[in-house]
PDB file of N, CA and C in Angstrom:
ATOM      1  N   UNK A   1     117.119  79.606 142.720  1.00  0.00           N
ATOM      2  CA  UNK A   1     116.499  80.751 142.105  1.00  0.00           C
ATOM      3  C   UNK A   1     115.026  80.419 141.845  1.00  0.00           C
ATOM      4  N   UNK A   2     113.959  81.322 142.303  1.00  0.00           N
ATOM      5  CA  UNK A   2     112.560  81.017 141.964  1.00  0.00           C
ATOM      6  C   UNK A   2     112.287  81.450 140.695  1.00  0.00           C
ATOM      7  N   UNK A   3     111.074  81.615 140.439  1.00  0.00           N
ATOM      8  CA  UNK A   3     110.539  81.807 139.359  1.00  0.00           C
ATOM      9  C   UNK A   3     110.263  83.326 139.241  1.00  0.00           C
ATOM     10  N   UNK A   4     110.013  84.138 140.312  1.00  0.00           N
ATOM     11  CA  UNK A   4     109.908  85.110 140.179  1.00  0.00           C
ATOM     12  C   UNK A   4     111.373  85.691 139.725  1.00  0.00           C
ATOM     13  N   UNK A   5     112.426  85.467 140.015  1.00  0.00           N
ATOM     14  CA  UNK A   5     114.064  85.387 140.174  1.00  0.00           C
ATOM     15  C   UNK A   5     113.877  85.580 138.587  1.00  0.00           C
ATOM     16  N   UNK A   6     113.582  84.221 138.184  1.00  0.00           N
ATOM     17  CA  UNK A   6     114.745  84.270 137.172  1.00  0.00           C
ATOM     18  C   UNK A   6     113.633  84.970 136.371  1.00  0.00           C
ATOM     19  N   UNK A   7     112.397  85.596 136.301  1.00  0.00           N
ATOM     20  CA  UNK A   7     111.667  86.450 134.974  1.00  0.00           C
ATOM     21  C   UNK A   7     112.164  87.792 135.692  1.00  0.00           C
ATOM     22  N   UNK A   8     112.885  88.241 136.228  1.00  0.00           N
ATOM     23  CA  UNK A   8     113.460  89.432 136.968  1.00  0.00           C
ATOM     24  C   UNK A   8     114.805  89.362 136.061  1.00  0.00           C
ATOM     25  N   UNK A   9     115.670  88.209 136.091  1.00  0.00           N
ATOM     26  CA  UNK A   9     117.275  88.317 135.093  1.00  0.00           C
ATOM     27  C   UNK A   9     116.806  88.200 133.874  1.00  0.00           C
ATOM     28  N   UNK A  10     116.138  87.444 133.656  1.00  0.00           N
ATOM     29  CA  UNK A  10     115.921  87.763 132.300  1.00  0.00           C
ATOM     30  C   UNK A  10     114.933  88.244 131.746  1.00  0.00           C
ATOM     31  N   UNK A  11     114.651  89.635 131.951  1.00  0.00           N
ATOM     32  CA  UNK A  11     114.078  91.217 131.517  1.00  0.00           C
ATOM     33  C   UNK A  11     114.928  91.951 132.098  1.00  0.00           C
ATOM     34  N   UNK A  12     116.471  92.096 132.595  1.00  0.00           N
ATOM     35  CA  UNK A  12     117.262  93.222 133.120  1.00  0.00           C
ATOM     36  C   UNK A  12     117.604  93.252 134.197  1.00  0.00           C
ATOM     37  N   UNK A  13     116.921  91.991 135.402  1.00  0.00           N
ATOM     38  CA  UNK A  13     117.038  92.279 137.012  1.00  0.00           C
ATOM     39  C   UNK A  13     116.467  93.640 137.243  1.00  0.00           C
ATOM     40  N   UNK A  14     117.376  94.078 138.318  1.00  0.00           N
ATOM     41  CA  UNK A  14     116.343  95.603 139.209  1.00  0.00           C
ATOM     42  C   UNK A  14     116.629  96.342 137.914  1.00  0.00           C
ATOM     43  N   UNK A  15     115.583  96.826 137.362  1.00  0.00           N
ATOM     44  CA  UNK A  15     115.493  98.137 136.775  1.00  0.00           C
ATOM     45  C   UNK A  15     114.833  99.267 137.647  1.00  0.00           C
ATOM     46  N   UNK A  16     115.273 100.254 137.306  1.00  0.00           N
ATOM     47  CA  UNK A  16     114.411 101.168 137.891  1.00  0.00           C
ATOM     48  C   UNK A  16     113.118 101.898 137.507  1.00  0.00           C
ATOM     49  N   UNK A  17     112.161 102.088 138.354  1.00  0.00           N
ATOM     50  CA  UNK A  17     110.608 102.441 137.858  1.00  0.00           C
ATOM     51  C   UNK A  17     110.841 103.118 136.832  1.00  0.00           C
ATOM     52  N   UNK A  18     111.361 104.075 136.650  1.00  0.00           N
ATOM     53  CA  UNK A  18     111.715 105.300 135.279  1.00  0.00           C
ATOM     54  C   UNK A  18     112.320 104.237 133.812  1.00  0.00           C
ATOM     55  N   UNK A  19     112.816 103.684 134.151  1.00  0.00           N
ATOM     56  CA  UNK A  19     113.379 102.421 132.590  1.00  0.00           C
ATOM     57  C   UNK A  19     112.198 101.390 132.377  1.00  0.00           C
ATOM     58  N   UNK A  20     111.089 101.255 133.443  1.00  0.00           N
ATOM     59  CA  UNK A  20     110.045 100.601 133.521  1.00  0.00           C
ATOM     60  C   UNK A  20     108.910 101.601 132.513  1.00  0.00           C
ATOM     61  N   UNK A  21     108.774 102.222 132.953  1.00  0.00           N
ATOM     62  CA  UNK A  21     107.755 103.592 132.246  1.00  0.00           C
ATOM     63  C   UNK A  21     108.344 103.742 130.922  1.00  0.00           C
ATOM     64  N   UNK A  22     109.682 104.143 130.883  1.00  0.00           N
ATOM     65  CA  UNK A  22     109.856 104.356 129.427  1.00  0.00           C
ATOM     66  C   UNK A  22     109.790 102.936 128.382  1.00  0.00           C
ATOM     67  N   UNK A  23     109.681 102.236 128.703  1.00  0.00           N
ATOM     68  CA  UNK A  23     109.128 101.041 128.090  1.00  0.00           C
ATOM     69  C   UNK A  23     107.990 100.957 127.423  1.00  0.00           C
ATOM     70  N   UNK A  24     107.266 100.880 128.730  1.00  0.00           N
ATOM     71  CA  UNK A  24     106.101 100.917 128.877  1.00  0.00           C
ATOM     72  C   UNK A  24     105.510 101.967 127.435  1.00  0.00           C
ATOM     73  N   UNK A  25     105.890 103.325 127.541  1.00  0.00           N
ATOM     74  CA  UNK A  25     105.661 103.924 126.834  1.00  0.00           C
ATOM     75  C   UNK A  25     105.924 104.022 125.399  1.00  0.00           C
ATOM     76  N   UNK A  26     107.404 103.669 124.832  1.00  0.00           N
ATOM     77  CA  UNK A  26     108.357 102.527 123.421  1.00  0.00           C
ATOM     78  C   UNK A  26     106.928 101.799 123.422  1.00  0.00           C
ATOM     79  N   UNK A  27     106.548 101.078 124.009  1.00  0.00           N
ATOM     80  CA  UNK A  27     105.551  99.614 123.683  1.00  0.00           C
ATOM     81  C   UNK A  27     104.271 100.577 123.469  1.00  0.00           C
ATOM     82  N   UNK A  28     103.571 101.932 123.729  1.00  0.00           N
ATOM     83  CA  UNK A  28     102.633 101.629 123.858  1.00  0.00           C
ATOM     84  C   UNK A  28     102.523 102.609 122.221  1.00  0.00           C
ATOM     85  N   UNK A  29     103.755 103.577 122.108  1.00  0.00           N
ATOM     86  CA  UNK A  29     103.976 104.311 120.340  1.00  0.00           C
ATOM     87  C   UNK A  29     104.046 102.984 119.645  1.00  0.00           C
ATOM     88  N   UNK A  30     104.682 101.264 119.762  1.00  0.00           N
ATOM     89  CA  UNK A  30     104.877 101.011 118.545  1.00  0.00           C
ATOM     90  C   UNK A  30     103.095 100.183 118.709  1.00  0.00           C
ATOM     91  N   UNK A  31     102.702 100.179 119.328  1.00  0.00           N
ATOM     92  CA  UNK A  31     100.984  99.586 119.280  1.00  0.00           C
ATOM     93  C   UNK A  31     100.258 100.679 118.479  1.00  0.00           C
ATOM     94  N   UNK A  32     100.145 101.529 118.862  1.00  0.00           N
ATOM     95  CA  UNK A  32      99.660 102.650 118.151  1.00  0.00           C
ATOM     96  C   UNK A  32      99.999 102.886 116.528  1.00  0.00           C
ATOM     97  N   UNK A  33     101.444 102.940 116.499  1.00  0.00           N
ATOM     98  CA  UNK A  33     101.545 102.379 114.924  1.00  0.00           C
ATOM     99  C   UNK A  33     101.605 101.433 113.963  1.00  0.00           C
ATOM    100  N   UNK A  34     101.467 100.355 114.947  1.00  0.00           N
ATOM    101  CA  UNK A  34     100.837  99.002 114.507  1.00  0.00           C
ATOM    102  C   UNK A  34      99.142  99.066 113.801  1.00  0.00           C
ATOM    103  N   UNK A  35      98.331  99.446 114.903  1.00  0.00           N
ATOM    104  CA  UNK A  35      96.941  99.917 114.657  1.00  0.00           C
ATOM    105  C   UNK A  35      96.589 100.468 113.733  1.00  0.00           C
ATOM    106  N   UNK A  36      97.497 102.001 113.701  1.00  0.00           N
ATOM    107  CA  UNK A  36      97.319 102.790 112.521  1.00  0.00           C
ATOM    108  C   UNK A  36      97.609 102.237 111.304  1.00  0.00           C
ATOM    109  N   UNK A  37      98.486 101.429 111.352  1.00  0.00           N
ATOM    110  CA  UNK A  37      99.052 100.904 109.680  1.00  0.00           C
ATOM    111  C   UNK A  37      97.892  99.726 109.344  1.00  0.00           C
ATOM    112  N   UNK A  38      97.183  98.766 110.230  1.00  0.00           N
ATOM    113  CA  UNK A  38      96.463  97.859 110.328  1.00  0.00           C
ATOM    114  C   UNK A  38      95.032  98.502 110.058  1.00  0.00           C
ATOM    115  N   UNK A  39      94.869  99.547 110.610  1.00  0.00           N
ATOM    116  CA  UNK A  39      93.130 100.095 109.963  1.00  0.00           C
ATOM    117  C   UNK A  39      93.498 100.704 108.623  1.00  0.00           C
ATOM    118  N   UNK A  40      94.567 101.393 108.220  1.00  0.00           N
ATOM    119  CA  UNK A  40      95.135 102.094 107.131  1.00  0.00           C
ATOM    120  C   UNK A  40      94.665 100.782 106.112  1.00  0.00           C
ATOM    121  N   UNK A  41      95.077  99.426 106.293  1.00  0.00           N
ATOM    122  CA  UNK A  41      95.548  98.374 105.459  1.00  0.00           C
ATOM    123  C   UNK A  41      93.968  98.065 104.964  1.00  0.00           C
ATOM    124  N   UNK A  42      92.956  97.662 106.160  1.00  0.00           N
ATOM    125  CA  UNK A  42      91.831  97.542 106.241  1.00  0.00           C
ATOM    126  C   UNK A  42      90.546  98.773 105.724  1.00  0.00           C
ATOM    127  N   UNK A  43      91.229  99.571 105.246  1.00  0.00           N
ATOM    128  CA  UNK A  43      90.435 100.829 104.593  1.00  0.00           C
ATOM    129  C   UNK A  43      90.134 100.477 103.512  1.00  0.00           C
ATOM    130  N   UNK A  44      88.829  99.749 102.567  1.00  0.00           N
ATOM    131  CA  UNK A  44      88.894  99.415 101.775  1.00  0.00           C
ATOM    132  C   UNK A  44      88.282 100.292 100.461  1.00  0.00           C
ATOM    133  N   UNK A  45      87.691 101.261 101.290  1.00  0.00           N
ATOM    134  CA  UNK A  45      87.408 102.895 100.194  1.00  0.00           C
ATOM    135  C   UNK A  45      88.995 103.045 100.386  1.00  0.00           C
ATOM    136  N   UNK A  46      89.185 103.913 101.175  1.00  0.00           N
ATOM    137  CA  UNK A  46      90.599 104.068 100.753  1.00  0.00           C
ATOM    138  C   UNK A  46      91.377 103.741  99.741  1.00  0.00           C
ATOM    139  N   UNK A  47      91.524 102.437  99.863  1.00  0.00           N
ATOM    140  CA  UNK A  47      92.793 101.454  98.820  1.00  0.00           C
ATOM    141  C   UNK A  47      91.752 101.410  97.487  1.00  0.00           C
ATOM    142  N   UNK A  48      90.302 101.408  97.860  1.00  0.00           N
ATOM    143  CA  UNK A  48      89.915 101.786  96.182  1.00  0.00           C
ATOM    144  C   UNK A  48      90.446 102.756  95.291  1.00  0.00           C
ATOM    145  N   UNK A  49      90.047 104.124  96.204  1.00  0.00           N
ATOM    146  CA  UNK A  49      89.898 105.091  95.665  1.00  0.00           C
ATOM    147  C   UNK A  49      91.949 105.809  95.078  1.00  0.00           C
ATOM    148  N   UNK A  50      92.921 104.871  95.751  1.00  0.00           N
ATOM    149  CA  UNK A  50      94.121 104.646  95.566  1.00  0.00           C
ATOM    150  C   UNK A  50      94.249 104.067  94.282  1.00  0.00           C
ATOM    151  N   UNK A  51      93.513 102.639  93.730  1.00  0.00           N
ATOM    152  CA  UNK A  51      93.713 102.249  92.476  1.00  0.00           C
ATOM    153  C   UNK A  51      93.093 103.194  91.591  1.00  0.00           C
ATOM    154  N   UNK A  52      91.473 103.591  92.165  1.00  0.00           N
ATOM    155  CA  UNK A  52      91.546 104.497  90.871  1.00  0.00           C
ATOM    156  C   UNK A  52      91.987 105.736  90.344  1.00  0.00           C
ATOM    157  N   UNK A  53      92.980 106.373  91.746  1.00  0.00           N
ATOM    158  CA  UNK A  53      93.678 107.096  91.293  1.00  0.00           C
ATOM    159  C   UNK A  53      94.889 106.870  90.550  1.00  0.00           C
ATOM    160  N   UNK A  54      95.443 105.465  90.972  1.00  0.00           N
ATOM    161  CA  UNK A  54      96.865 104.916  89.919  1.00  0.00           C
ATOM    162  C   UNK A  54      96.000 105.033  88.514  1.00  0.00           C
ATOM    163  N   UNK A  55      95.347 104.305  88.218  1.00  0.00           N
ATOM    164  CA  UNK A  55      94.603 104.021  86.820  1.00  0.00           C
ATOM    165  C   UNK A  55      94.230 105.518  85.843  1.00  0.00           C
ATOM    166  N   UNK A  56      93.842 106.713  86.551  1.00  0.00           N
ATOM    167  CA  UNK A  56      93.583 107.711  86.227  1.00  0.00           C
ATOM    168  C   UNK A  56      95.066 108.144  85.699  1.00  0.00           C
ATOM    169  N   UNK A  57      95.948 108.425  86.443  1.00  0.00           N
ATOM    170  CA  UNK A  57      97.677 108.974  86.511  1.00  0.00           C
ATOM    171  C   UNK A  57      98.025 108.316  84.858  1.00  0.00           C
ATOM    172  N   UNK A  58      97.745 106.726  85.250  1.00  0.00           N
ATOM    173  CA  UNK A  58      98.283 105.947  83.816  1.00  0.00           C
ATOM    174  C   UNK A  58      97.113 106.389  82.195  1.00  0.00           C
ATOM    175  N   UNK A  59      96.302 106.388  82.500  1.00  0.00           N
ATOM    176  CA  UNK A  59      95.399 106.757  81.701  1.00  0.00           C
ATOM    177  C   UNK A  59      95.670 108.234  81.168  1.00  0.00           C
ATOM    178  N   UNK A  60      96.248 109.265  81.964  1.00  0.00           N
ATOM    179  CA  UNK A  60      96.227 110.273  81.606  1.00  0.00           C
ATOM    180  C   UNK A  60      97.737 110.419  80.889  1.00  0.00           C
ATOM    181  N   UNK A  61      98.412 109.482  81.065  1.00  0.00           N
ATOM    182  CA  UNK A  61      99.995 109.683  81.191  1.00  0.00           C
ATOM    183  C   UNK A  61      99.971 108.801  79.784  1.00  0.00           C
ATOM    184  N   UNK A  62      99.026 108.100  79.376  1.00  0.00           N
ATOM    185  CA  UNK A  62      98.908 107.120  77.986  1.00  0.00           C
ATOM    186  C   UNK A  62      98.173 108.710  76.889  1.00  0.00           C
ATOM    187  N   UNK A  63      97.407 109.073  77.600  1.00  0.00           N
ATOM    188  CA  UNK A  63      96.814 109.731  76.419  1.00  0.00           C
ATOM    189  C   UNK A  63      97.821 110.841  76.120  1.00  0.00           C
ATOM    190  N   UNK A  64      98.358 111.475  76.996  1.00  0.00           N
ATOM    191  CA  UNK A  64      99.967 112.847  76.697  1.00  0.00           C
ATOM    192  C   UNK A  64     100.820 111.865  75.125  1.00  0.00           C
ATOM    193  N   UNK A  65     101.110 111.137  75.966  1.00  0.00           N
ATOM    194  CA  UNK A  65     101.852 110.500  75.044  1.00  0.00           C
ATOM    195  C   UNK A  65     101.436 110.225  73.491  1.00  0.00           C
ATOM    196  N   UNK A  66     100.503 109.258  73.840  1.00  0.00           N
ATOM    197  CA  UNK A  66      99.419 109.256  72.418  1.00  0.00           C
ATOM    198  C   UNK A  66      99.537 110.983  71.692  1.00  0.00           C
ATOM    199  N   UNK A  67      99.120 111.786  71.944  1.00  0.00           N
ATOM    200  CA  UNK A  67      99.269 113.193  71.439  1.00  0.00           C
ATOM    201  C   UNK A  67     100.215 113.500  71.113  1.00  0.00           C
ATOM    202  N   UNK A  68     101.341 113.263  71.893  1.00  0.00           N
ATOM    203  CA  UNK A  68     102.527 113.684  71.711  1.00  0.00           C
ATOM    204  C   UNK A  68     103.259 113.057  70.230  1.00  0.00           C
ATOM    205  N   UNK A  69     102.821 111.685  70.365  1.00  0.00           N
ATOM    206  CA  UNK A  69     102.879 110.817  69.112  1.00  0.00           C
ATOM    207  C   UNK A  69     102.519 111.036  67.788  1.00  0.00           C
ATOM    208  N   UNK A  70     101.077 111.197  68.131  1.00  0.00           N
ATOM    209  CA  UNK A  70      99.852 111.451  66.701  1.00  0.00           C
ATOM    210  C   UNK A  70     100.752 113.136  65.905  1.00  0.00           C
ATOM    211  N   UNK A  71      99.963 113.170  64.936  1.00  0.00           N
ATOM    212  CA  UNK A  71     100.437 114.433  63.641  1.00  0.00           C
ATOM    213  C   UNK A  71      99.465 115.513  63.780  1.00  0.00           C
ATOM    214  N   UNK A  72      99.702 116.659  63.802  1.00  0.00           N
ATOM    215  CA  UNK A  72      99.161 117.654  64.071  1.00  0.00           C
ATOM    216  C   UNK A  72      97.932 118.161  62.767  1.00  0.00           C
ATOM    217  N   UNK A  73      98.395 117.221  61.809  1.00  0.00           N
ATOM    218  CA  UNK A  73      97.427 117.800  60.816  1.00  0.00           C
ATOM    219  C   UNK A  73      97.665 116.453  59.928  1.00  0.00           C
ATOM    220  N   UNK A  74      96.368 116.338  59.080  1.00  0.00           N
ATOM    221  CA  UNK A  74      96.080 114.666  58.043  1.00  0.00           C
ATOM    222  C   UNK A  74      97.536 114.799  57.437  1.00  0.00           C
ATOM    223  N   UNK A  75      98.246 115.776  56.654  1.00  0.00           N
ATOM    224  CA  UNK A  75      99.099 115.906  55.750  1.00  0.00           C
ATOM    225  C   UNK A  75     100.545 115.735  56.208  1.00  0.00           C
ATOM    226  N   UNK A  76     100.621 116.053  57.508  1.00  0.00           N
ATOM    227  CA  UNK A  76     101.458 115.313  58.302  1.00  0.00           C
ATOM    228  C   UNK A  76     101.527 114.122  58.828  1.00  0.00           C
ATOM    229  N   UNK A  77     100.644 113.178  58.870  1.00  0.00           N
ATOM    230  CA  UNK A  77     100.159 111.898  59.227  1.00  0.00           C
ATOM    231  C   UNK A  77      99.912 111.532  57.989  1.00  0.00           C
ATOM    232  N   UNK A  78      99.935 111.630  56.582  1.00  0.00           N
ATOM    233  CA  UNK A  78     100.552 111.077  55.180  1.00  0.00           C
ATOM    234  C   UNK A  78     101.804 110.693  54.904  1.00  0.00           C
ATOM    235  N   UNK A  79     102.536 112.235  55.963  1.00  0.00           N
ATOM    236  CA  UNK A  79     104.636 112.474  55.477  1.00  0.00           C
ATOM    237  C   UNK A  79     104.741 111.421  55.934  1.00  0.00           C
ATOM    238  N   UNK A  80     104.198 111.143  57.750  1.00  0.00           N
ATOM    239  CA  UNK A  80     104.777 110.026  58.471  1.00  0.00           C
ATOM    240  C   UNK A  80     104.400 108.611  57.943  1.00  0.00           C
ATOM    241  N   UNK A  81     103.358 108.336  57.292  1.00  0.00           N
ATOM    242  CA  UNK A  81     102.959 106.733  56.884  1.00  0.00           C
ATOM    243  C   UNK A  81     103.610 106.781  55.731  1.00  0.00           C
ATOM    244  N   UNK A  82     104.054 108.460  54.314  1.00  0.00           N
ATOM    245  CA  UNK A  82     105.101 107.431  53.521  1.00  0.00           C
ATOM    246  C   UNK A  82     106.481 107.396  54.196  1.00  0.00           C
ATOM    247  N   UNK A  83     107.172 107.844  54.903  1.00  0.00           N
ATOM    248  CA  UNK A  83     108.235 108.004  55.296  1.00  0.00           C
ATOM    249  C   UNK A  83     108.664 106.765  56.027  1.00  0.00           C
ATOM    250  N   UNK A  84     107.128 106.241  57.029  1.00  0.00           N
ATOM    251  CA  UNK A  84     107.553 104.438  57.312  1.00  0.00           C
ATOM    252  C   UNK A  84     107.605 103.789  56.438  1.00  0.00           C
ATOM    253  N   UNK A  85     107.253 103.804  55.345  1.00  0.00           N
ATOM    254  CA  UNK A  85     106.679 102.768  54.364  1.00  0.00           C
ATOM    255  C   UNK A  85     108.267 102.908  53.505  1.00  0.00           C
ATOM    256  N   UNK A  86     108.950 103.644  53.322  1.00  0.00           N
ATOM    257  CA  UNK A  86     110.041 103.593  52.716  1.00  0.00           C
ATOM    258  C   UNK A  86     110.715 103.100  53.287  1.00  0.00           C
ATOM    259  N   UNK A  87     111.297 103.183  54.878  1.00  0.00           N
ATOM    260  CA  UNK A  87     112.215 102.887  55.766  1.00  0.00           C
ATOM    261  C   UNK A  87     111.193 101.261  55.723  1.00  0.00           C
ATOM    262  N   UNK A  88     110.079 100.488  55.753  1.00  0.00           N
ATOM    263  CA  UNK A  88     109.891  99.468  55.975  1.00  0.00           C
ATOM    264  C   UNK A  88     108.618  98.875  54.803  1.00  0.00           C
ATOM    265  N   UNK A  89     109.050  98.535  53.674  1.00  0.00           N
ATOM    266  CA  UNK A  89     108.153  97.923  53.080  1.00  0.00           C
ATOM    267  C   UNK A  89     107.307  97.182  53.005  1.00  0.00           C
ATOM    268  N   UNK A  90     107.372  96.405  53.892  1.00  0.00           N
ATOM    269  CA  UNK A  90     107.266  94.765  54.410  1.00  0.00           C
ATOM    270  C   UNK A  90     105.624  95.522  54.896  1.00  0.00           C
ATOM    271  N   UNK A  91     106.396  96.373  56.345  1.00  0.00           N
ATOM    272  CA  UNK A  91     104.818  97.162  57.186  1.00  0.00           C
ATOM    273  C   UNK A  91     104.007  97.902  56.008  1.00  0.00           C
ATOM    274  N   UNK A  92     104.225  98.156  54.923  1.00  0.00           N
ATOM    275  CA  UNK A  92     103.638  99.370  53.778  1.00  0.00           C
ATOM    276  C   UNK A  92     102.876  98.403  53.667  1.00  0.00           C
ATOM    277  N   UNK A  93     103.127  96.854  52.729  1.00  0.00           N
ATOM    278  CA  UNK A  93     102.293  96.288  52.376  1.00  0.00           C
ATOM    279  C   UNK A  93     101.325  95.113  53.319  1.00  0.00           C
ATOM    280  N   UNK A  94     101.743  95.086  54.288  1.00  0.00           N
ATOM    281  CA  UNK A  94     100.733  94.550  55.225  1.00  0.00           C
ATOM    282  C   UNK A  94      99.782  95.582  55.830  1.00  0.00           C
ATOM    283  N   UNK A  95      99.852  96.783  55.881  1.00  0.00           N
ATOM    284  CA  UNK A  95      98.863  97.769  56.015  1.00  0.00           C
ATOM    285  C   UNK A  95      97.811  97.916  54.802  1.00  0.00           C
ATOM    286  N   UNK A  96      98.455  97.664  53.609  1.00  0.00           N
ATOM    287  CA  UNK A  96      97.366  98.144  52.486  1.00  0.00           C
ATOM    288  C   UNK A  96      96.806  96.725  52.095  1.00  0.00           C
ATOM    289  N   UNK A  97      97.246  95.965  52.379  1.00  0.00           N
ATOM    290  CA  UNK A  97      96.360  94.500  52.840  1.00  0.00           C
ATOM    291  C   UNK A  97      94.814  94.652  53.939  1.00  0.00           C
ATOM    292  N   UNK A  98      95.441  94.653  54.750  1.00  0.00           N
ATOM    293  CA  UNK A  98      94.268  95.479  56.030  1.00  0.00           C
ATOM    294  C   UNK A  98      93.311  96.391  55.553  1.00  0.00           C
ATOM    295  N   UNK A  99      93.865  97.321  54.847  1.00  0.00           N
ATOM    296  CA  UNK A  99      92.711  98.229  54.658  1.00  0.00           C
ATOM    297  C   UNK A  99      91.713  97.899  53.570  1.00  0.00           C
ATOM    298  N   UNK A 100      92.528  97.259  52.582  1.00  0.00           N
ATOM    299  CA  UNK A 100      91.687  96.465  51.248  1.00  0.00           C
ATOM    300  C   UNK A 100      90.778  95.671  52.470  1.00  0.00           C
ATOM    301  N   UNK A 101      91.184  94.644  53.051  1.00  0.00           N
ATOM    302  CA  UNK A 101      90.515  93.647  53.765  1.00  0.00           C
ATOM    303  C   UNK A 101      89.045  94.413  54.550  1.00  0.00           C
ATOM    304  N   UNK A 102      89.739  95.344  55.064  1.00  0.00           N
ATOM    305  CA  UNK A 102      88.088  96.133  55.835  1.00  0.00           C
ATOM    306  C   UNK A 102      87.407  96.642  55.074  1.00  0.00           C
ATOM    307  N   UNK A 103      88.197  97.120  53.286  1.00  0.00           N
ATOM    308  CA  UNK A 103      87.347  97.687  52.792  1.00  0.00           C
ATOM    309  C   UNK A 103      86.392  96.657  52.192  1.00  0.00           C
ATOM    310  N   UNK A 104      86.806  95.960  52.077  1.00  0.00           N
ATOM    311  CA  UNK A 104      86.034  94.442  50.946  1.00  0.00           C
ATOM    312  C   UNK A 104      84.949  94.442  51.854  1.00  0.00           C
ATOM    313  N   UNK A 105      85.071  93.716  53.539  1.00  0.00           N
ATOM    314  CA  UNK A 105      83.607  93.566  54.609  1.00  0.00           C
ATOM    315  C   UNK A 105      82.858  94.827  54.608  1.00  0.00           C
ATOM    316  N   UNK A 106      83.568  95.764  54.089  1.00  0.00           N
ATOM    317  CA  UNK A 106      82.739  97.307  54.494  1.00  0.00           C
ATOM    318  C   UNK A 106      81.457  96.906  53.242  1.00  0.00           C
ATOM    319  N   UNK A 107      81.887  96.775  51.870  1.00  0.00           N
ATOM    320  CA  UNK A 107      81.336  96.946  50.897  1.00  0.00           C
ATOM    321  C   UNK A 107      80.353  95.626  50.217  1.00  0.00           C
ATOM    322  N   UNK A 108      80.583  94.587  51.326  1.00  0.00           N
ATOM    323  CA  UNK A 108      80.157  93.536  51.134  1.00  0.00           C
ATOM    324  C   UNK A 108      78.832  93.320  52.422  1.00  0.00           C
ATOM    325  N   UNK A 109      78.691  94.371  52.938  1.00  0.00           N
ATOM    326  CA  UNK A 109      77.173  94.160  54.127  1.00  0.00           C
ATOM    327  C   UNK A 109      76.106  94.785  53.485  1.00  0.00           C
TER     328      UNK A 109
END
């Protein structure tokens, strides 16, 4: 068996021109989407402008929340700080620690 022989059995022996072409053609779609995914990868505006759209999504999706959180009015954001402060004493008085503490540097510049 020559050399031409055996790279003939092993790719299929006789194929026919038409199983040759459609190959040909399989090989030349997955190059093409090789390329495309490879300049896609290499887009480096692109993949910027991708993080700063993640960062925006999270940023916007932190502040809903935050709102959603916060008290609609001071007197409601009183109910809620005594209402923790009963359920957790411990946090009551390490908060009015803090605020003495900023108030002391406030009044001391």
């Amino acid at each position: 068996m020559s050399d031409g022989e055996s790279k003939a059995a092993s790719t299929g022996g006789n194929r026919a021109p038409e199983e040759i072409r459609e190959e040909i053609e399989e090989t030349r779609e997955e190059l093409g989407d090789t390329v495309a995914a490879m300049t896609e990868k290499t887009d480096v505006k692109k993949q910027a402008q991708g993080k700063v759209d993640d960062v925006k999504a999270k940023a916007q999706e932190l502040s809903d929340k935050a709102k959603a959180a916060s008290p609609d009015t001071p007197a409601e954001g009183i109910q809620q700080a005594q209402s923790l402060a009963k359920q957790n004493p411990a946090l009551a008085i390490a908060g009015v620690l803090v605020g003495l503490m900023v108030l002391w540097r406030l009044l001391r510049r």
